[in-house]
Protein backbone atom coordinates (compact mmCIF):
# COMPACT_ATOMS: atom_id res chain seq x y z
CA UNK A 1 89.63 80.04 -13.57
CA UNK A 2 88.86 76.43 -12.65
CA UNK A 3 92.80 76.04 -11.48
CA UNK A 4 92.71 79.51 -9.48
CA UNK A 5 89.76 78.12 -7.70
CA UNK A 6 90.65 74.83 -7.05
CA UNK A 7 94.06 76.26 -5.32
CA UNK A 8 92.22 78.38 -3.52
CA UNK A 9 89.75 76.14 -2.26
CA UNK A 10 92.53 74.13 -0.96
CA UNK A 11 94.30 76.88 0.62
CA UNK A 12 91.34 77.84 2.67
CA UNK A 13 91.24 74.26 4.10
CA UNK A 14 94.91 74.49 4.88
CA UNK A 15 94.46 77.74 6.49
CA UNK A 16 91.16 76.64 8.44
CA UNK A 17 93.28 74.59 9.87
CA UNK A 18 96.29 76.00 10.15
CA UNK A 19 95.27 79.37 12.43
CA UNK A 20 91.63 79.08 12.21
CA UNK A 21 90.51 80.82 9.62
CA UNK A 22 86.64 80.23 8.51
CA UNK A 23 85.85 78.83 5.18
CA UNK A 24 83.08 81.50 4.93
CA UNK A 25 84.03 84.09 2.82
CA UNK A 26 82.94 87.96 3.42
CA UNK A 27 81.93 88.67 0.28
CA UNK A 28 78.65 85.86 0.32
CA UNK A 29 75.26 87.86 0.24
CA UNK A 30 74.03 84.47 3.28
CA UNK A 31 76.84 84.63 5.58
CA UNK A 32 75.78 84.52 8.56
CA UNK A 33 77.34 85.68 11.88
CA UNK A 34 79.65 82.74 13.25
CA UNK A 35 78.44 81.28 16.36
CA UNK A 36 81.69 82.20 18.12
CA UNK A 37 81.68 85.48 17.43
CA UNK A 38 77.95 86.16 18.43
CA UNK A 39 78.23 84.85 22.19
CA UNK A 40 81.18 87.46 21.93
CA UNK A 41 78.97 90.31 21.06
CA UNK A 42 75.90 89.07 23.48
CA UNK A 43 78.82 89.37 26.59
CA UNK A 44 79.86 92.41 25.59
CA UNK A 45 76.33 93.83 25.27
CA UNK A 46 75.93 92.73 28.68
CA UNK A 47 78.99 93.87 30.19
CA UNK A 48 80.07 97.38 30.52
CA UNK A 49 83.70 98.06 31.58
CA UNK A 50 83.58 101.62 33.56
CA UNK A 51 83.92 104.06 31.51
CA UNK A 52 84.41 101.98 28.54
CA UNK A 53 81.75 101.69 25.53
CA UNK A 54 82.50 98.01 23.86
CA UNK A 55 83.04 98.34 19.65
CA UNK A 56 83.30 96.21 17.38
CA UNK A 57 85.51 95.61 14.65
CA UNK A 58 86.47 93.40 11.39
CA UNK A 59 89.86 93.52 10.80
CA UNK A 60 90.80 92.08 7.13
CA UNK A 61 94.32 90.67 6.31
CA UNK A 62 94.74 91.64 2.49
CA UNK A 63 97.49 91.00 0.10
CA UNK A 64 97.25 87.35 0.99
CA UNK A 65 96.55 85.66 -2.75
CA UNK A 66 99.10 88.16 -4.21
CA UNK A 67 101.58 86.40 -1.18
CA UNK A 68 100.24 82.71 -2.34
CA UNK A 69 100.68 83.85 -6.21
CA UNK A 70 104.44 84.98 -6.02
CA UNK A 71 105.71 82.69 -3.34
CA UNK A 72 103.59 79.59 -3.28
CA UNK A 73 101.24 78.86 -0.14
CA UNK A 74 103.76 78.51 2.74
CA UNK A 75 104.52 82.15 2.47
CA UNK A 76 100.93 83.06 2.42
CA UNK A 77 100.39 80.70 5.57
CA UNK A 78 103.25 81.51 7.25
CA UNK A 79 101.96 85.71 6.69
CA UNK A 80 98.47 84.52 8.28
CA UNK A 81 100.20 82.94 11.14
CA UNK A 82 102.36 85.63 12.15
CA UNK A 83 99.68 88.30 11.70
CA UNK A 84 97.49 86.07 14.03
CA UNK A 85 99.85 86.04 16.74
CA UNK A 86 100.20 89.67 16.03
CA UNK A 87 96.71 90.57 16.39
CA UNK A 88 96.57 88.16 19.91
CA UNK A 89 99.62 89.63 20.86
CA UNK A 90 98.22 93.52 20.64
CA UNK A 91 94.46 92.66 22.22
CA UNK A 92 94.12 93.19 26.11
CA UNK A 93 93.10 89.67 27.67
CA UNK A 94 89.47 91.36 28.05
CA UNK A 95 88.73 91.77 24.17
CA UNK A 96 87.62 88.98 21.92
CA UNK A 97 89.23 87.80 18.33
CA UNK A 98 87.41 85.24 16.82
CA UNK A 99 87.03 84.40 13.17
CA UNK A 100 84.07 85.80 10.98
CA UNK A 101 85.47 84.93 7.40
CA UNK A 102 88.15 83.56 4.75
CA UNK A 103 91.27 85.94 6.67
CA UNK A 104 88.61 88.12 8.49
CA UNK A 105 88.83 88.51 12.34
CA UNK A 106 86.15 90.07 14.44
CA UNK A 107 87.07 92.04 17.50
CA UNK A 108 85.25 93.33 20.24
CA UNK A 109 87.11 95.55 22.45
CA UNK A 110 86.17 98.09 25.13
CA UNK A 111 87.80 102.26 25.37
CA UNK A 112 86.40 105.37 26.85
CA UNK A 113 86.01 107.13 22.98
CA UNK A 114 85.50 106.36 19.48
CA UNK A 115 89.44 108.26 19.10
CA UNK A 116 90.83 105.75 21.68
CA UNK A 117 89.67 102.82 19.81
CA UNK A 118 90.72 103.85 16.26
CA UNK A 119 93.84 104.61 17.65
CA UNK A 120 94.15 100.75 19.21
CA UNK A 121 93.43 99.37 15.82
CA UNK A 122 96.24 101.97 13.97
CA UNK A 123 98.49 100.92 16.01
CA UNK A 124 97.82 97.30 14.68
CA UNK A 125 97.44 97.85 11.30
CA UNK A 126 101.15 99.81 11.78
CA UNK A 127 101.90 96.44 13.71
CA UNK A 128 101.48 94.19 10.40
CA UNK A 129 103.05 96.92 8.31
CA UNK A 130 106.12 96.46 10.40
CA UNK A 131 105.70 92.77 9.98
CA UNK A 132 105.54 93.02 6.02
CA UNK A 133 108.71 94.91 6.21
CA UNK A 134 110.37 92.22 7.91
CA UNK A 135 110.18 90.05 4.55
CA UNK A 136 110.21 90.75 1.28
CA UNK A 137 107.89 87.62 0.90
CA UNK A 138 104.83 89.84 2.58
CA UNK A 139 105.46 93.05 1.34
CA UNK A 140 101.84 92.55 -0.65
CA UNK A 141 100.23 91.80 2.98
CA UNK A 142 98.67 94.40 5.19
CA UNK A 143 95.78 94.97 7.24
CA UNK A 144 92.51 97.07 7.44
CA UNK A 145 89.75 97.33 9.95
CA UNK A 146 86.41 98.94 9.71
CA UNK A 147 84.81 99.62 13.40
CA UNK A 148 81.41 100.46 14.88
CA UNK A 149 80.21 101.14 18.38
CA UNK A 150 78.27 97.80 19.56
CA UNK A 151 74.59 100.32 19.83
CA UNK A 152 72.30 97.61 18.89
CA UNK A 153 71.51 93.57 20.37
CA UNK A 154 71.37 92.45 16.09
CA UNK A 155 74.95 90.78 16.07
CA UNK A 156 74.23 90.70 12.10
CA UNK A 157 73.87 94.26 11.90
CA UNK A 158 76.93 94.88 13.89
CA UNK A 159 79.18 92.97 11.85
CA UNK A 160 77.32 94.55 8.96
CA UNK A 161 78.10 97.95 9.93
CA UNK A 162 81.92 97.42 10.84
CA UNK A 163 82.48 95.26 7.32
CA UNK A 164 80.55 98.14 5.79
CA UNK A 165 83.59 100.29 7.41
CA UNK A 166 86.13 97.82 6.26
CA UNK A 167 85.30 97.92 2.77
CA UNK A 168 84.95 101.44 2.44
CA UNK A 169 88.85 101.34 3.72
CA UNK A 170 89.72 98.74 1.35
CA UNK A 171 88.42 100.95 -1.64
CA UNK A 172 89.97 104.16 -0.50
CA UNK A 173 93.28 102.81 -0.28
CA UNK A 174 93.50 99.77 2.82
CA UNK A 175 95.95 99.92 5.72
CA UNK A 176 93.47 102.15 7.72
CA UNK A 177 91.32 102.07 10.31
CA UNK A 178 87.70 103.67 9.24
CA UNK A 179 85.06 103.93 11.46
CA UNK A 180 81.56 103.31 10.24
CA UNK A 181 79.20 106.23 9.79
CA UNK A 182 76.89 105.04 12.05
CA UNK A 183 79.23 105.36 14.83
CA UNK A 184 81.04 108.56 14.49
């Protein structure tokens, strides 16, 4: 166990710095809401886009130690990387992606409906699927996202709620999209 952790320890340091990732880890009963990714959710409490509600979401990148166990930590980075610039590449320049935990992303993004949204993140967890498919290397990786409509000023109860959503996902299967009871 010792061994697994030590690896891992120094994978998250590689990774930090490699695309950003924080060391914090979901999972920690006193994690706290990154700085980052609260001045994210105070803008978008403040600003209202038309017709658009703002959400938030945790997107999770999973499969990532089985990546790193078969084929060593360059895979595994190299999988982070490209689902990083995957998840940039899908976001309109108006939502925020910022870091929130060990290969957890928080995203705040504005649409007119609750439907609208969920589709939006579908069609990125498809995007990573597609990715994964590419090389046999990934074909452990994929990605799930738990969402929840931004109702409340308590950035800790946001993120909360959506990684409430998220794990949910995770448990019934991952590679989905599930939006957080509170919300629907």
């Amino acid at each position: 166990m010792a061994a697994a952790e030590k690896r891992s320890s120094t994978s998250g340091a590689d990774l930090e710095r490699i695309v950003g990732v924080s060391k914090q880890t979901p999972r920690e009963p006193d994690v706290t809401v990154p700085p980052r990714f609260a001045r994210h959710l105070e803008g978008a409490a403040h600003r209202r886009r038309g017709s658009e509600t703002p959400w938030v979401a945790v997107v999770r990148v999973d499969g990532v130690d089985a990546i790193r166990e078969e084929w060593g930590d360059p895979a595994a980075e190299e999988f982070l990387r490209s689902t990083t610039s995957i998840l940039r590449a899908s976001l309109r320049e108006s939502d925020k992606l910022s870091p929130v935990g060990r290969a957890e992303y928080g995203i705040i993004l504005g649409a007119p409906s609750a439907q609208q949204v969920t589709t939006g993140l579908e069609r990125l967890v498809r995007n990573v699927a597609k990715l994964a498919e590419r090389d046999r290397r990934w074909s452990a990786g994929s990605l799930c996202a738990g969402v929840t409509a931004l109702e409340t000023a308590d950035a800790q109860v946001l993120l909360d709620r959506a990684r409430g959503a998220l794990e949910r996902g995770e448990r019934d299967g991952g590679a989905q999209v599930v939006m957080a009871a509170e919300s629907r």
